[in-house]
Protein backbone atom coordinates (compact mmCIF):
# COMPACT_ATOMS: atom_id res chain seq x y z
CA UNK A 1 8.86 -19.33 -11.07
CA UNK A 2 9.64 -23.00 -10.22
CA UNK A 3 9.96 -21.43 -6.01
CA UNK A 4 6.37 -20.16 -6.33
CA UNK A 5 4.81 -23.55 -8.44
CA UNK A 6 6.66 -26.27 -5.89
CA UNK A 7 7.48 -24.50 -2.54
CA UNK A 8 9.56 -27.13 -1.01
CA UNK A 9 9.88 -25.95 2.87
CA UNK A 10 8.62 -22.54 1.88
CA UNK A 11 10.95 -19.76 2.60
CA UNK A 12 13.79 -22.09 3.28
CA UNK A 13 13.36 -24.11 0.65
CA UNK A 14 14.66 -21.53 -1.71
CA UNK A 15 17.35 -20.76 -2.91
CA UNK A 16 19.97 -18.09 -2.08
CA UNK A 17 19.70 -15.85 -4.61
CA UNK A 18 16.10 -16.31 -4.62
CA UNK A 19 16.10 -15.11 -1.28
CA UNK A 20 18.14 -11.91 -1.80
CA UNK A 21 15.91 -10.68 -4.57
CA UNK A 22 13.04 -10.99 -2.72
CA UNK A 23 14.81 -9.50 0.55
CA UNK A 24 15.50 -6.64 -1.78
CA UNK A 25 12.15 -6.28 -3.23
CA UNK A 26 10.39 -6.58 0.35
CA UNK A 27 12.98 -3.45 1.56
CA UNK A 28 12.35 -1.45 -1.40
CA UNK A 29 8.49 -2.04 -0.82
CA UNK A 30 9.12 -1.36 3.41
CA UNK A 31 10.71 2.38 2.51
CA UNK A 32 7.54 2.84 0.02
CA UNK A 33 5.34 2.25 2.58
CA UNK A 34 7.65 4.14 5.06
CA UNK A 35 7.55 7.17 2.69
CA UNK A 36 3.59 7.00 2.20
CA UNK A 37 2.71 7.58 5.80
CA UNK A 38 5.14 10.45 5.64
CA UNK A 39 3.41 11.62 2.62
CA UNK A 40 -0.31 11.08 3.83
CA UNK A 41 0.30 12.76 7.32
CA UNK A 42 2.38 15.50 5.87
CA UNK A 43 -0.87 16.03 3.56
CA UNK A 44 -4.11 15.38 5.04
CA UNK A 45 -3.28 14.64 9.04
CA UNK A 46 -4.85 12.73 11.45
CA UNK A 47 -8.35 14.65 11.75
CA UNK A 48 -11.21 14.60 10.07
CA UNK A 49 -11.07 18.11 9.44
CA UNK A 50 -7.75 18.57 7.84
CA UNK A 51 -8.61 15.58 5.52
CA UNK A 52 -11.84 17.68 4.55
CA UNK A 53 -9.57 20.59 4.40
CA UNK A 54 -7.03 18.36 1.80
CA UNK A 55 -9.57 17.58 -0.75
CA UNK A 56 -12.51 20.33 -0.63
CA UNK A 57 -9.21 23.34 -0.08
CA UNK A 58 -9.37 26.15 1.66
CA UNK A 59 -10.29 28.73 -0.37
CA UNK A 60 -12.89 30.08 1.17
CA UNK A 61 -11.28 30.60 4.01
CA UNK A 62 -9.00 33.81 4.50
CA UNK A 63 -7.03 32.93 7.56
CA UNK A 64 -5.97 29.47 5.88
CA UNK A 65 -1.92 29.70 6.58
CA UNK A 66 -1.59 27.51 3.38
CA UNK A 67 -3.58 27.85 0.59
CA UNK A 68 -5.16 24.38 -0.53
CA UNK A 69 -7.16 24.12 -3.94
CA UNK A 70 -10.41 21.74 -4.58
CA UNK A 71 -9.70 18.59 -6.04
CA UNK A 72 -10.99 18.37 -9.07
CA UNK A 73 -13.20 14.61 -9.60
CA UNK A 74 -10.95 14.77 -12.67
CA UNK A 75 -8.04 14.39 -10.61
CA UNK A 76 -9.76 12.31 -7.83
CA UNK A 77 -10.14 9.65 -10.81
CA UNK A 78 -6.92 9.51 -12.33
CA UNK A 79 -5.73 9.18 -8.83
CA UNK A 80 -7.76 6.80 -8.10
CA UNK A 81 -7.26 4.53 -11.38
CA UNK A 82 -3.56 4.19 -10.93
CA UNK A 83 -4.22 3.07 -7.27
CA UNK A 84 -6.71 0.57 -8.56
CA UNK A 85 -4.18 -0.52 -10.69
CA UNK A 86 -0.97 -0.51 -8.46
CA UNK A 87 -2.09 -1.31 -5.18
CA UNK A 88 -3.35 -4.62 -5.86
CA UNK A 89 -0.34 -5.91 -8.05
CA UNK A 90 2.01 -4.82 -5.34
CA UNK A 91 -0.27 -6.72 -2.40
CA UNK A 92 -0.42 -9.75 -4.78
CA UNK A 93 3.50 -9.93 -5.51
CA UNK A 94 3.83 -9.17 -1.51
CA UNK A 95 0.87 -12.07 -0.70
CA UNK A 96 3.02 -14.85 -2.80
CA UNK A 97 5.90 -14.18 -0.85
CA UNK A 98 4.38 -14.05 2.47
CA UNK A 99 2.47 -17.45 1.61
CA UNK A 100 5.84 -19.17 1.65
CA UNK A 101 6.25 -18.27 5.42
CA UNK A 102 5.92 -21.05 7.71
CA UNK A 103 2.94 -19.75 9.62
CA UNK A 104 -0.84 -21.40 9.85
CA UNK A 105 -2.28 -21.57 6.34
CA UNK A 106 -5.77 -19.62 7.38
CA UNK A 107 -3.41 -17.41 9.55
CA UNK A 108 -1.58 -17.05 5.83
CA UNK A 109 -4.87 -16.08 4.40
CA UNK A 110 -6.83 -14.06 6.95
CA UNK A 111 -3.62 -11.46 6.74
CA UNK A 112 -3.48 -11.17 3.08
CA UNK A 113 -7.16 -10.39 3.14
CA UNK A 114 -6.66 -7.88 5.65
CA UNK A 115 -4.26 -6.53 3.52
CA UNK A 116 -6.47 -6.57 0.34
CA UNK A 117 -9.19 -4.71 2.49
CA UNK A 118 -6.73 -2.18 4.04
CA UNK A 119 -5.75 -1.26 0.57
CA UNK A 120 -9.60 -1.17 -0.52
CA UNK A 121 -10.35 0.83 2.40
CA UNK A 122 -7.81 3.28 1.72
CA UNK A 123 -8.55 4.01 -1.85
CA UNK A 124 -12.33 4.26 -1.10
């Protein structure tokens, strides 16, 4: 906690092990992110129409190659409330570290509120 409360020379400032864990974390957090655009492509696409197709299904629709079921708004909000949840907190841990970079302080700031609005953006 003392790295985050006094950031003396930011990033190199810290201390090895320090600097491991959080190389660690940021890798972890890089195949996460890796794996979710495999996961959202692999689901919904890259058209509006197969997005449609993801959440309203395809029942309806007898030449569908691959059936797809309605989301239920039951599911749409549990989904939802663990994104609310996660997102954030893992955008906040990944903000703190990226603050300690030695870039411009409002270039600091403008990209961890594009990040907050990305991740608002997506869950909306």
């Amino acid at each position: 906690m003392k790295d985050l409360l006094n950031p003396r020379g930011g990033l190199a400032g810290l201390l090895w092990e320090t600097k491991f864990i959080y190389t660690i974390f940021l890798l972890f957090n890089l195949a996460g992110y890796v794996v979710m655009g495999l996961m959202m492509v692999n689901r919904t696409g890259f058209s509006n129409a197969t997005v449609a197709e993801y959440y309203q299904g395809n029942e309806d629709q007898p030449a569908a190659t691959e059936l797809k079921y309605r989301k239920s708004f039951p599911e749409l909000v549990e989904t939802t409330h663990f994104h609310l949840f996660s997102i954030p907190l893992l955008i906040f841990i990944q903000g703190h570290i990226f603050m300690l970079c030695d870039w411009n302080r409002s270039l600091k700031a403008g990209i961890v509120i594009l990040a907050f609005t990305g991740a608002a953006l997506q869950i909306g």
